[in-house]
PDB file of N, CA and C in Angstrom:
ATOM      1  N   UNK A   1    -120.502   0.029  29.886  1.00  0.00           N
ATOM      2  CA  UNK A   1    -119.708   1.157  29.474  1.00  0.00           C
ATOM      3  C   UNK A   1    -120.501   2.428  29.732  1.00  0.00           C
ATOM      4  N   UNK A   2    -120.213   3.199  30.419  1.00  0.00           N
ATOM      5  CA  UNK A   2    -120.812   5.005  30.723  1.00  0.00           C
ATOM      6  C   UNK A   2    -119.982   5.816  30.167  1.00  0.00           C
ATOM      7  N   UNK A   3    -118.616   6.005  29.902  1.00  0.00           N
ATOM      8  CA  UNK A   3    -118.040   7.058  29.181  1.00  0.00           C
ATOM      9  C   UNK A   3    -116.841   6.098  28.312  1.00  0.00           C
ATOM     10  N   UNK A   4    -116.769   6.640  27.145  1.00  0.00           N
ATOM     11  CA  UNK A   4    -114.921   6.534  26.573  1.00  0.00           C
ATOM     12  C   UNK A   4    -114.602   7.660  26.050  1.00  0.00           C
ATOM     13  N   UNK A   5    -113.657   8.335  26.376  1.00  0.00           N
ATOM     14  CA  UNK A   5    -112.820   9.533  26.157  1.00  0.00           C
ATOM     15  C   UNK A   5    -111.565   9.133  25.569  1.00  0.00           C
ATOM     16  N   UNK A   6    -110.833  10.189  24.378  1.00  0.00           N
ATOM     17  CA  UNK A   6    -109.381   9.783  23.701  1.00  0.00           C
ATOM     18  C   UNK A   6    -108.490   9.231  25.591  1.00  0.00           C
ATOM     19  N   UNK A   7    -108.554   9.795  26.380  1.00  0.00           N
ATOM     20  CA  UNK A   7    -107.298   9.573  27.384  1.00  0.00           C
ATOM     21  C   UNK A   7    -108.116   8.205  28.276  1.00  0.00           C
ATOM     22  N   UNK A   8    -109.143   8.107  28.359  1.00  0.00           N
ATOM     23  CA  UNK A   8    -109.697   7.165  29.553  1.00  0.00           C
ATOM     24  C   UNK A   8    -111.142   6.852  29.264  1.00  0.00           C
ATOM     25  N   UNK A   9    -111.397   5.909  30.298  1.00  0.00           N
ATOM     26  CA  UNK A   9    -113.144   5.103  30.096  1.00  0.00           C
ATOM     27  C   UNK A   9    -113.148   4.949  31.370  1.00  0.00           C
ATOM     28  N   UNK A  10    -115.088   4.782  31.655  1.00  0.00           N
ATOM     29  CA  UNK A  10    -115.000   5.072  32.482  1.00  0.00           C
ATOM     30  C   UNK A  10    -116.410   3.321  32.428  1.00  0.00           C
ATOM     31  N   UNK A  11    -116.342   2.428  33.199  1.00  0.00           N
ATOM     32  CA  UNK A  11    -116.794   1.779  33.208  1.00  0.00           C
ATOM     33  C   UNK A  11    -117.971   0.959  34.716  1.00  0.00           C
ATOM     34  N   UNK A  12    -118.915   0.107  34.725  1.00  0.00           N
ATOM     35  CA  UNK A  12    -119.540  -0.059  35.939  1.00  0.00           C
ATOM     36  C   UNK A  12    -119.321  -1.577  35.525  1.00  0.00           C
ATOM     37  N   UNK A  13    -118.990  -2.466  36.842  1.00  0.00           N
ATOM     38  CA  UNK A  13    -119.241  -3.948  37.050  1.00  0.00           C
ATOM     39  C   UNK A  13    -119.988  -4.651  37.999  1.00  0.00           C
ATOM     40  N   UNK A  14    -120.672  -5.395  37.955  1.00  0.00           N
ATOM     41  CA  UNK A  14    -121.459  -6.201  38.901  1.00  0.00           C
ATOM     42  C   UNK A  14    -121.149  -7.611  38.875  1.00  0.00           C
ATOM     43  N   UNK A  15    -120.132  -7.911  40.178  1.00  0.00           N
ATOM     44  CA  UNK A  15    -119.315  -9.584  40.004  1.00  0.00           C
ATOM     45  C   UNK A  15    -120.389 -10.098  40.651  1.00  0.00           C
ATOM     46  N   UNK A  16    -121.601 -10.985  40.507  1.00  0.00           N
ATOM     47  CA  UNK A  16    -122.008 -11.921  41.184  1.00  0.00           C
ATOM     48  C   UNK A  16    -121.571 -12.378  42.570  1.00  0.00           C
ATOM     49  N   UNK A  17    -122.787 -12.591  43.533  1.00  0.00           N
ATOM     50  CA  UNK A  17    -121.885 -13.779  44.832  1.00  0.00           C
ATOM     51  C   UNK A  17    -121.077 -14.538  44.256  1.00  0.00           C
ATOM     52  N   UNK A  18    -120.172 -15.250  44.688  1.00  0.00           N
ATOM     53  CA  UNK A  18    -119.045 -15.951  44.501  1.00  0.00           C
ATOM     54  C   UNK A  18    -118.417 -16.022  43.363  1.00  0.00           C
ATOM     55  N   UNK A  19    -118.899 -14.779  43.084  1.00  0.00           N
ATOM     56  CA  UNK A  19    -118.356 -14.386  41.431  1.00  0.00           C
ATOM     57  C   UNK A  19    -117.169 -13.884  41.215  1.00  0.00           C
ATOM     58  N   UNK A  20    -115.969 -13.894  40.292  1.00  0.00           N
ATOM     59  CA  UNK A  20    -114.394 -13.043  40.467  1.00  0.00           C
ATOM     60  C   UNK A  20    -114.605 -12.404  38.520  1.00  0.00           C
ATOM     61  N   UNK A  21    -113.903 -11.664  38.655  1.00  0.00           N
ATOM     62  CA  UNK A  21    -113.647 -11.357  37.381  1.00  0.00           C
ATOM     63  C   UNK A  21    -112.480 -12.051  36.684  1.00  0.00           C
ATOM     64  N   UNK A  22    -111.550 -12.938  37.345  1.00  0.00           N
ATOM     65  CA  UNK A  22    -110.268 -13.846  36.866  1.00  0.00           C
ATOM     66  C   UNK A  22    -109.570 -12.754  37.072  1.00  0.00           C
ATOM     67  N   UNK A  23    -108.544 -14.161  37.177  1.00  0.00           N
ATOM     68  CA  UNK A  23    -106.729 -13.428  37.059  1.00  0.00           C
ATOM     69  C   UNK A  23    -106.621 -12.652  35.527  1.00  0.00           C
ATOM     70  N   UNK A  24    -106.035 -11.275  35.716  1.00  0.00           N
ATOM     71  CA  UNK A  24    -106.326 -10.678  34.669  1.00  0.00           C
ATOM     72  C   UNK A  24    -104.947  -9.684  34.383  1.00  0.00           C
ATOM     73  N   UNK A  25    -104.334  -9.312  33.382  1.00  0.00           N
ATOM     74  CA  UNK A  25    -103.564  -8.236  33.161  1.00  0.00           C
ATOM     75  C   UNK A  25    -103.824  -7.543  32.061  1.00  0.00           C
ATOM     76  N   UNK A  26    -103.333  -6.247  32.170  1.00  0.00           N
ATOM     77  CA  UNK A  26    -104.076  -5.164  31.182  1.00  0.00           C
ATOM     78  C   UNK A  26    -102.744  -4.446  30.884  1.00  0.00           C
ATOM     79  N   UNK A  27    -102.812  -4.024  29.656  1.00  0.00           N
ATOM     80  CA  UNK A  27    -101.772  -2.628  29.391  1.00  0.00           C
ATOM     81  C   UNK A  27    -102.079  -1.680  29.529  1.00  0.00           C
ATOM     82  N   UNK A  28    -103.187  -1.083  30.871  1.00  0.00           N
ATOM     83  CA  UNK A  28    -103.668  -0.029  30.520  1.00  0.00           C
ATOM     84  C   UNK A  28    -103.983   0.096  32.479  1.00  0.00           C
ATOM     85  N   UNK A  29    -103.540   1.274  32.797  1.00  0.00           N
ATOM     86  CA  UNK A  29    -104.050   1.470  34.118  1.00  0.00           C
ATOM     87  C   UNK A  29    -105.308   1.688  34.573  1.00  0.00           C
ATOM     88  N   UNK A  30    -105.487   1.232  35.759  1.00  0.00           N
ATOM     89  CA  UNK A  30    -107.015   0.613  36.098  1.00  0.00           C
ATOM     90  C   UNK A  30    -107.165   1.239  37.506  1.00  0.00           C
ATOM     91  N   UNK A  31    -108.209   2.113  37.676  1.00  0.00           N
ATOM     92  CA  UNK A  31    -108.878   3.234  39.017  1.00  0.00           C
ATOM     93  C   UNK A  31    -110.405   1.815  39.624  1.00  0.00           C
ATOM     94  N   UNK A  32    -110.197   1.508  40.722  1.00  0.00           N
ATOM     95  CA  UNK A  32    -111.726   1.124  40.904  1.00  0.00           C
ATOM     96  C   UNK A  32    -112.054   1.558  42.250  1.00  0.00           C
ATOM     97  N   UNK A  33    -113.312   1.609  42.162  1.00  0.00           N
ATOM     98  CA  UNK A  33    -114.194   2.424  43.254  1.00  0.00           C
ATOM     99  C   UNK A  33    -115.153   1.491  43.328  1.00  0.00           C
ATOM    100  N   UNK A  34    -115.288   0.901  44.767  1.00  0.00           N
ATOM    101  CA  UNK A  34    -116.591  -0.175  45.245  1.00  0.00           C
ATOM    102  C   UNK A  34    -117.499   1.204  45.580  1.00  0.00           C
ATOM    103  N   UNK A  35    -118.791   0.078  45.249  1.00  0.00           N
ATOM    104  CA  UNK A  35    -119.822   0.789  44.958  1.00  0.00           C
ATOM    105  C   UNK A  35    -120.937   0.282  46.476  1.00  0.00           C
ATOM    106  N   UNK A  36    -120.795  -1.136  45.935  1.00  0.00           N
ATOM    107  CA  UNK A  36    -122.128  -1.865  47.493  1.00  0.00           C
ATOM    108  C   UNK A  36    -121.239  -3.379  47.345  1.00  0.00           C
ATOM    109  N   UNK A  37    -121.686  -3.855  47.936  1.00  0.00           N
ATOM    110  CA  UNK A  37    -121.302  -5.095  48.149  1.00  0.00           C
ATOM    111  C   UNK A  37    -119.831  -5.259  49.088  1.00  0.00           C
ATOM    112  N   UNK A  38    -119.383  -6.203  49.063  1.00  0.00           N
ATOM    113  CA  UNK A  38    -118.298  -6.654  49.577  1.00  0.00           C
ATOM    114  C   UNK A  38    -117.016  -7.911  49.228  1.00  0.00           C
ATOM    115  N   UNK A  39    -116.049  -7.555  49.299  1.00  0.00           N
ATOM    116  CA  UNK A  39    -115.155  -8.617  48.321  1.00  0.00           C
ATOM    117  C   UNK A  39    -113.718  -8.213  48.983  1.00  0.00           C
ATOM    118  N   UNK A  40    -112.667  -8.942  47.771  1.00  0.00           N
ATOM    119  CA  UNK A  40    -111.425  -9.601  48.166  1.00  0.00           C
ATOM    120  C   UNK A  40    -110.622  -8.503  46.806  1.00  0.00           C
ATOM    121  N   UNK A  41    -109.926  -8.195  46.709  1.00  0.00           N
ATOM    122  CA  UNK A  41    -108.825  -7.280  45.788  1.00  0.00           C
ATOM    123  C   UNK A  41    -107.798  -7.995  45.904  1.00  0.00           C
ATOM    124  N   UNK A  42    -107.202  -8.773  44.989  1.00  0.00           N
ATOM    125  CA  UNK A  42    -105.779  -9.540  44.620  1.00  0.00           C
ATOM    126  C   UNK A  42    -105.013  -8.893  43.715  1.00  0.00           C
ATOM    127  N   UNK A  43    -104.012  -8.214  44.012  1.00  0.00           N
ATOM    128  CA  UNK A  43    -103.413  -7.443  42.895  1.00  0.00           C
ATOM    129  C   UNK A  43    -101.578  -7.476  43.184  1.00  0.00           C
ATOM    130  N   UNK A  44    -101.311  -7.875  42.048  1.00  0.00           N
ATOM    131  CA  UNK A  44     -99.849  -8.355  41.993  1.00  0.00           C
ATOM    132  C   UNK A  44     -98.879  -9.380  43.596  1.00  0.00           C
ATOM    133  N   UNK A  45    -100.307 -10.138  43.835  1.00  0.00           N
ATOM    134  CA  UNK A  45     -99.907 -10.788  45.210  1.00  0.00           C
ATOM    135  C   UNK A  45    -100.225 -10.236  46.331  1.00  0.00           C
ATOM    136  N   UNK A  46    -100.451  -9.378  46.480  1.00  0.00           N
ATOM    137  CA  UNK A  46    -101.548  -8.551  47.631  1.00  0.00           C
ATOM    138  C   UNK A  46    -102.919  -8.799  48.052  1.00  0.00           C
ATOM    139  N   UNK A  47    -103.223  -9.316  48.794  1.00  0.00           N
ATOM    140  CA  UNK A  47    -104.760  -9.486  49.274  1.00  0.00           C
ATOM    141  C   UNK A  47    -105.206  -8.449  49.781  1.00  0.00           C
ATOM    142  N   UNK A  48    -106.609  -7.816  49.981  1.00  0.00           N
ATOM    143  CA  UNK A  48    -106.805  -7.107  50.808  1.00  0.00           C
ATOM    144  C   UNK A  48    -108.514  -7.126  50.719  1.00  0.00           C
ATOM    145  N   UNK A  49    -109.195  -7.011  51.372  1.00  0.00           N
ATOM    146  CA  UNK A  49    -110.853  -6.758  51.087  1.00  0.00           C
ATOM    147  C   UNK A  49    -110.800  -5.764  51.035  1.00  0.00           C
ATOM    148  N   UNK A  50    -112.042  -5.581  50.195  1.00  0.00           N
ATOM    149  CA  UNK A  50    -112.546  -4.346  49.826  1.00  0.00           C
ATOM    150  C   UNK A  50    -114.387  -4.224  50.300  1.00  0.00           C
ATOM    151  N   UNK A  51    -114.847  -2.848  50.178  1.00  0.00           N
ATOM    152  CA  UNK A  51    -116.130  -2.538  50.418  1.00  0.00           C
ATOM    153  C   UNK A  51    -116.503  -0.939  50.036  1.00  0.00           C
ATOM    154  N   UNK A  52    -118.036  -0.968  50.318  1.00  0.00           N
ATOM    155  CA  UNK A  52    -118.138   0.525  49.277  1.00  0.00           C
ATOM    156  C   UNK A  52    -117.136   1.585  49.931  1.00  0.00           C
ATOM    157  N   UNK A  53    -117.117   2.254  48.966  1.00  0.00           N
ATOM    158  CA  UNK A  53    -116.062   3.333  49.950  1.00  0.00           C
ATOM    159  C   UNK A  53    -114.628   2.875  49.309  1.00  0.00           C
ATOM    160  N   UNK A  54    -114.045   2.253  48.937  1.00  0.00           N
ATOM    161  CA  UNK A  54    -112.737   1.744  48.922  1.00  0.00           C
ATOM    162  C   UNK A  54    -112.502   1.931  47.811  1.00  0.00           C
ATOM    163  N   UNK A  55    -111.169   1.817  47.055  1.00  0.00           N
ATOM    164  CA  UNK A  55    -110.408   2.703  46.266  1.00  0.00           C
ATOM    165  C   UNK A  55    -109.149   1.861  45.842  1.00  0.00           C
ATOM    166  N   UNK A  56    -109.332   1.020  44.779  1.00  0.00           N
ATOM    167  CA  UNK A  56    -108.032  -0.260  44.168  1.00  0.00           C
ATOM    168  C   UNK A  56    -107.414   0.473  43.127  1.00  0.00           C
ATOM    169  N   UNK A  57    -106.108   0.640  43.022  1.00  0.00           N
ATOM    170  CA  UNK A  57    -105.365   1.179  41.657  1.00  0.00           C
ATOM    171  C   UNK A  57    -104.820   0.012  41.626  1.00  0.00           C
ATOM    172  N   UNK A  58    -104.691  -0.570  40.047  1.00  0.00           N
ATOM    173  CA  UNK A  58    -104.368  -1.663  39.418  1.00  0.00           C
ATOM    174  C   UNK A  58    -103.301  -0.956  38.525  1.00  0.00           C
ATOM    175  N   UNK A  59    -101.764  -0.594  38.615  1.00  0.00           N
ATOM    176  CA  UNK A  59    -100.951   0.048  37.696  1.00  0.00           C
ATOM    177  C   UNK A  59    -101.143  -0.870  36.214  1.00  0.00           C
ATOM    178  N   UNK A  60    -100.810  -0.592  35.048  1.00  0.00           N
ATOM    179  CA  UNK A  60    -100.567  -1.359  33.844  1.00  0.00           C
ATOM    180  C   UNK A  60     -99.648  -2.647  34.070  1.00  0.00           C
ATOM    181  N   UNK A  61     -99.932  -3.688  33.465  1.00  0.00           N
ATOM    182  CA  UNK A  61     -98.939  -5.001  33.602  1.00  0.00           C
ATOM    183  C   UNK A  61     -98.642  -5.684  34.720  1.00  0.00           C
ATOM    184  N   UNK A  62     -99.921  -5.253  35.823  1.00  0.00           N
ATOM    185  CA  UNK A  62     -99.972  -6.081  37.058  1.00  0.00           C
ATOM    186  C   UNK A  62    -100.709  -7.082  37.173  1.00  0.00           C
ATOM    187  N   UNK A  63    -100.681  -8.162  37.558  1.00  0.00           N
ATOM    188  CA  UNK A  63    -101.803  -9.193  37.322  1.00  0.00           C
ATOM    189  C   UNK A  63    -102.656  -8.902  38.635  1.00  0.00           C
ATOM    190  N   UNK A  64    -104.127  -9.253  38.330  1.00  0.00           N
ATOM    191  CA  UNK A  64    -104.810  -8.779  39.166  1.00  0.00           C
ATOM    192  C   UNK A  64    -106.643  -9.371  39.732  1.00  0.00           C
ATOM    193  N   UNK A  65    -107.299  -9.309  40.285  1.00  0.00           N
ATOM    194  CA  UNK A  65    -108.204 -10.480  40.482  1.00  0.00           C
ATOM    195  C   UNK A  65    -109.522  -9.795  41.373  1.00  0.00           C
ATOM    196  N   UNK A  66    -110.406  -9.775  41.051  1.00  0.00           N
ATOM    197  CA  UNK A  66    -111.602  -9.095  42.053  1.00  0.00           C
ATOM    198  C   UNK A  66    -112.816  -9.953  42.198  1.00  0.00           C
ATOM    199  N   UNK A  67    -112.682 -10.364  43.855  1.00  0.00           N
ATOM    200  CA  UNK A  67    -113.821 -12.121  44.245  1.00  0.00           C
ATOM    201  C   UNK A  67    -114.859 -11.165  45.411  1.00  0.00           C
ATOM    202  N   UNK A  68    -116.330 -11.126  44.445  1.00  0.00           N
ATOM    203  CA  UNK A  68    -117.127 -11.394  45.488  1.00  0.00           C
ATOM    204  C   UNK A  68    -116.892 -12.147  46.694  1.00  0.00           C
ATOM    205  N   UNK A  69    -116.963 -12.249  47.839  1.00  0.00           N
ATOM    206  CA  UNK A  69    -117.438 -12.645  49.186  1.00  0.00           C
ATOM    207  C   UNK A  69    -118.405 -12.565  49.669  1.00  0.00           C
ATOM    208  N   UNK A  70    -119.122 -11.677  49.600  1.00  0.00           N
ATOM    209  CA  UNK A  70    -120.368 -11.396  50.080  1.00  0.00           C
ATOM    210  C   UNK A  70    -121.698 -11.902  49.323  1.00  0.00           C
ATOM    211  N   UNK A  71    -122.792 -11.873  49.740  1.00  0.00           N
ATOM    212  CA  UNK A  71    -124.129 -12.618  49.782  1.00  0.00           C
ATOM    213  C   UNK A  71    -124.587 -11.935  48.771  1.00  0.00           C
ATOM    214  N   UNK A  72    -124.200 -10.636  48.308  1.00  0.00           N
ATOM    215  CA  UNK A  72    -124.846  -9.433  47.374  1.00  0.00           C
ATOM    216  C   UNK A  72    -124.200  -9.233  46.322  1.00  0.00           C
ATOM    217  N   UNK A  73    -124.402  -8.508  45.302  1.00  0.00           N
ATOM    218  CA  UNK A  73    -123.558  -7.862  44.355  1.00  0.00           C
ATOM    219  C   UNK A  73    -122.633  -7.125  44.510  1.00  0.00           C
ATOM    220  N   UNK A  74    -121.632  -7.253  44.189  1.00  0.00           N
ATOM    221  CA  UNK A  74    -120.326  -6.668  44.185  1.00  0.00           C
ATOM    222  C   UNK A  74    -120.466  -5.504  43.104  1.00  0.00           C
ATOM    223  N   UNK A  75    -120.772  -4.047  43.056  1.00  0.00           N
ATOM    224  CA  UNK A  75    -120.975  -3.184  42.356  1.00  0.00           C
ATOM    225  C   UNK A  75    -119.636  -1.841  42.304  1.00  0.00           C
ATOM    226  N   UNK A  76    -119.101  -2.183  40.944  1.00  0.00           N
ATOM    227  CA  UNK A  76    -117.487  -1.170  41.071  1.00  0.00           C
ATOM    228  C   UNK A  76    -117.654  -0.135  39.828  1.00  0.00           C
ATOM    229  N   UNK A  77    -117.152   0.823  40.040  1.00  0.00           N
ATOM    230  CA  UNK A  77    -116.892   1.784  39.389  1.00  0.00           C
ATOM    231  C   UNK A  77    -115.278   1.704  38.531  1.00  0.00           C
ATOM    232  N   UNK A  78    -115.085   1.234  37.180  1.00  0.00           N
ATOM    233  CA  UNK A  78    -113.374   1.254  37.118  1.00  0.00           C
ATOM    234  C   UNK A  78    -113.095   2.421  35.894  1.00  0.00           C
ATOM    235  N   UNK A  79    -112.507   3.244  35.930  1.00  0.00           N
ATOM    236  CA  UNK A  79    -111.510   4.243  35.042  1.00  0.00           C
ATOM    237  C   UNK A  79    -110.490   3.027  34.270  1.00  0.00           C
ATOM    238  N   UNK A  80    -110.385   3.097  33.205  1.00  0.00           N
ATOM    239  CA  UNK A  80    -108.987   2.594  32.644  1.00  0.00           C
ATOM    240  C   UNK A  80    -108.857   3.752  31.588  1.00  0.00           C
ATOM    241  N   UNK A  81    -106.746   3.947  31.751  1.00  0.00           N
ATOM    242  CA  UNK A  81    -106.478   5.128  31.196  1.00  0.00           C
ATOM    243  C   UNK A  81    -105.377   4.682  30.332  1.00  0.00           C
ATOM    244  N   UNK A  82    -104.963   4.358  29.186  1.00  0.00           N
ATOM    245  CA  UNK A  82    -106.485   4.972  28.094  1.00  0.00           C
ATOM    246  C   UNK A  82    -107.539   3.483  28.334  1.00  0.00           C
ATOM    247  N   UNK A  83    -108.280   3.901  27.380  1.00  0.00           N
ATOM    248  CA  UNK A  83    -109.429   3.216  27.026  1.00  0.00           C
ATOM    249  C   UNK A  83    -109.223   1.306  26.896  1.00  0.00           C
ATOM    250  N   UNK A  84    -109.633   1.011  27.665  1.00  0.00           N
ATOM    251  CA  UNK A  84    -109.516  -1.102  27.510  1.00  0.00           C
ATOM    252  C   UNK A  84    -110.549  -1.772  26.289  1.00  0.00           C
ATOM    253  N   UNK A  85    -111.754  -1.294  26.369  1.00  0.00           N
ATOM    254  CA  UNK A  85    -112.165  -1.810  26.002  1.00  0.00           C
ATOM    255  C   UNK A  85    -113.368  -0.975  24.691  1.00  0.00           C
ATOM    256  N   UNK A  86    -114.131  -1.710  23.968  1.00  0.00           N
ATOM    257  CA  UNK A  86    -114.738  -1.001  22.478  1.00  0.00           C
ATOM    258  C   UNK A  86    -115.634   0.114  23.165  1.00  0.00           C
ATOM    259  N   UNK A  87    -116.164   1.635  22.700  1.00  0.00           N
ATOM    260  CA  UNK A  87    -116.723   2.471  23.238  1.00  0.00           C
ATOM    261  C   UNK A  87    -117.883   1.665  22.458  1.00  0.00           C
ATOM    262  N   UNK A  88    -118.853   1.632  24.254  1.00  0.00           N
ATOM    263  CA  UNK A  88    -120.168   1.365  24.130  1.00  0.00           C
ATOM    264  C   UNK A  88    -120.653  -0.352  24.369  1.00  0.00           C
ATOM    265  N   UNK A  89    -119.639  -1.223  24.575  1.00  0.00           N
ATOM    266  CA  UNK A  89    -119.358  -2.540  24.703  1.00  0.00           C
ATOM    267  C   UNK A  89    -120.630  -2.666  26.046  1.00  0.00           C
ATOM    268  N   UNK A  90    -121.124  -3.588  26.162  1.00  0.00           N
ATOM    269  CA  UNK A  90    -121.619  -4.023  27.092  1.00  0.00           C
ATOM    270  C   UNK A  90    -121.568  -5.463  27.275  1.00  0.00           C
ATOM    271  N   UNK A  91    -120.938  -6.234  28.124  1.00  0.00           N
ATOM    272  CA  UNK A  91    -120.690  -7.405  28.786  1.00  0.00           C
ATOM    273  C   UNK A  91    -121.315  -7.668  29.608  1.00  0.00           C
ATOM    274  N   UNK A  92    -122.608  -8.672  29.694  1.00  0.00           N
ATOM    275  CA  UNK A  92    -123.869  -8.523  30.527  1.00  0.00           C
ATOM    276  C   UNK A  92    -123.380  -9.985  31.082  1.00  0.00           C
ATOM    277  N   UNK A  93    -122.060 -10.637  30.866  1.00  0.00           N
ATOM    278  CA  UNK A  93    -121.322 -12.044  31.551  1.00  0.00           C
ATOM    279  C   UNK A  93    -120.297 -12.036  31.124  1.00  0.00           C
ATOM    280  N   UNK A  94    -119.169 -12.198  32.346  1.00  0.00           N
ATOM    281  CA  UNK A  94    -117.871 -12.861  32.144  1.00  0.00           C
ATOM    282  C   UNK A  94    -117.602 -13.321  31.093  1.00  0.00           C
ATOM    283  N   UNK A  95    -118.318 -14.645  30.737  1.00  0.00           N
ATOM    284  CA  UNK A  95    -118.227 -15.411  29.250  1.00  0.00           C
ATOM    285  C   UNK A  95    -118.415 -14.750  28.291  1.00  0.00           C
ATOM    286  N   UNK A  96    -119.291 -13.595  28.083  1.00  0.00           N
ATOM    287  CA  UNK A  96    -119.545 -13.022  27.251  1.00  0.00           C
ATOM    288  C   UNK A  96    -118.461 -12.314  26.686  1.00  0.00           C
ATOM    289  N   UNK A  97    -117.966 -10.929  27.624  1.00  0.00           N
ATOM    290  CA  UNK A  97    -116.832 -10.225  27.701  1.00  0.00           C
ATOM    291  C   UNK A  97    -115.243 -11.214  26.847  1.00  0.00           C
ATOM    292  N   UNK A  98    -115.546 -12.250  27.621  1.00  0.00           N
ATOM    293  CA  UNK A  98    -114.170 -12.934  27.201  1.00  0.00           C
ATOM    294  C   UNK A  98    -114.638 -13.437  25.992  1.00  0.00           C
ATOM    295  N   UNK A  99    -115.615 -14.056  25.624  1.00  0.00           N
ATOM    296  CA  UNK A  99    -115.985 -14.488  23.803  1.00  0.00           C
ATOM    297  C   UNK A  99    -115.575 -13.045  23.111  1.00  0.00           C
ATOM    298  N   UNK A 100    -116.215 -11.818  23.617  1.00  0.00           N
ATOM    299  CA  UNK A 100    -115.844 -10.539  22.406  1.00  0.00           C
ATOM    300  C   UNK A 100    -114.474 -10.379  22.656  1.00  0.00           C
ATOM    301  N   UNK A 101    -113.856 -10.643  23.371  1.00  0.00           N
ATOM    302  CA  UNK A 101    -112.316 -10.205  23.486  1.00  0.00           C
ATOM    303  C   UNK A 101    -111.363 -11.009  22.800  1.00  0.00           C
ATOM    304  N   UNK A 102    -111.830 -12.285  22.484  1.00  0.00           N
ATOM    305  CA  UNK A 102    -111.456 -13.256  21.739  1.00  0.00           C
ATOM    306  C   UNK A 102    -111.323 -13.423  20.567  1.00  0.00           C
ATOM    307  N   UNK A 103    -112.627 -12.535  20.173  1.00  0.00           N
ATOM    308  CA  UNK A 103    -113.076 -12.630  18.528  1.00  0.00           C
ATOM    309  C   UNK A 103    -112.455 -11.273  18.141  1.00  0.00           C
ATOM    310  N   UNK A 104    -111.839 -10.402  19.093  1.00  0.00           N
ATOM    311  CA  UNK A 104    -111.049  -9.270  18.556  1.00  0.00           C
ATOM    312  C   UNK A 104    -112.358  -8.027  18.572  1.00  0.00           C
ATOM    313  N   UNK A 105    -113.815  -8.373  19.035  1.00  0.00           N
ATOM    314  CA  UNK A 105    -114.517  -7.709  18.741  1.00  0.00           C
ATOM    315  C   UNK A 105    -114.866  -6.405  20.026  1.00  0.00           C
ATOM    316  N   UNK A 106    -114.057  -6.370  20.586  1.00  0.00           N
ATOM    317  CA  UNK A 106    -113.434  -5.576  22.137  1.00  0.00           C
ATOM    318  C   UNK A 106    -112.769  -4.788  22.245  1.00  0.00           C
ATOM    319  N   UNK A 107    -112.439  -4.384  20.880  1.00  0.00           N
ATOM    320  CA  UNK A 107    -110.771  -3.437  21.133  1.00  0.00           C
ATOM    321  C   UNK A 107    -111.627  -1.743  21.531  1.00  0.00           C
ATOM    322  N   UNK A 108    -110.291  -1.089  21.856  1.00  0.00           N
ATOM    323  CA  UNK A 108    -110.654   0.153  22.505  1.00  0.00           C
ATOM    324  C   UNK A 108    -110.516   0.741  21.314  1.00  0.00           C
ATOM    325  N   UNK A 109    -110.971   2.371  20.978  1.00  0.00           N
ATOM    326  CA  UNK A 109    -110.712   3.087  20.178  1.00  0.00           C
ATOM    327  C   UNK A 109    -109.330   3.524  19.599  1.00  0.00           C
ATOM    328  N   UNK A 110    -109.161   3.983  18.510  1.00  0.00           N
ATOM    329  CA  UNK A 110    -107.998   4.085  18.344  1.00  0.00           C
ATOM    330  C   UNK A 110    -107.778   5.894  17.907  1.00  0.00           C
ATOM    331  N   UNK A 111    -106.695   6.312  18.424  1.00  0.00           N
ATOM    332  CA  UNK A 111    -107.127   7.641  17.307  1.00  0.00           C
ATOM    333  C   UNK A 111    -107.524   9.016  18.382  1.00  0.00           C
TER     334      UNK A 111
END
């Protein structure tokens, strides 16, 4: 987590080689910006690769999916507007992220 603001957050991810973040849907619109690495963008049935430089909008209530390919870290920049997740959260693993989201201990700010 690097910023949460009342309207948006502003977040950094690092998917592992052959790493994905899962099939995923959000109520909340989603900006991402590749950073290094190289990968695959699945979003509401759309394939497309991605690489630094590139630019995925994920609208709210789309299901959606982001797979390393490459040999390196997959490093993204994502905005969600409003806020997804707890200000200041850090998810240092997939498993992790999804245990706090589970236990309810993930929620975004309210207010």
């Amino acid at each position: 987590m690097l910023w949460t603001g009342k309207h948006t957050q502003l977040v950094i991810m690092t998917i592992p080689p052959d790493g994905e973040i899962g099939e995923e849907t959000h109520e909340v619109d989603q900006i991402l910006t590749f950073v290094s690495g190289t990968g695959r963008a699945e979003v509401s049935g759309q394939t497309r690769n991605v690489a630094q430089g590139d630019l995925v909008v994920v609208p709210a209530g789309r299901k959606h999916n982001f797979v390393n390919t490459g040999p390196n870290p997959l490093v993204l920049y994502t905005i969600y507007g409003p806020p997804e997740h707890a200000d200041g959260a850090v998810h240092r693993t997939k498993d992790e992220g999804d245990a706090l989201e589970e236990a309810g201990k993930d929620e975004p700010p309210t207010g």
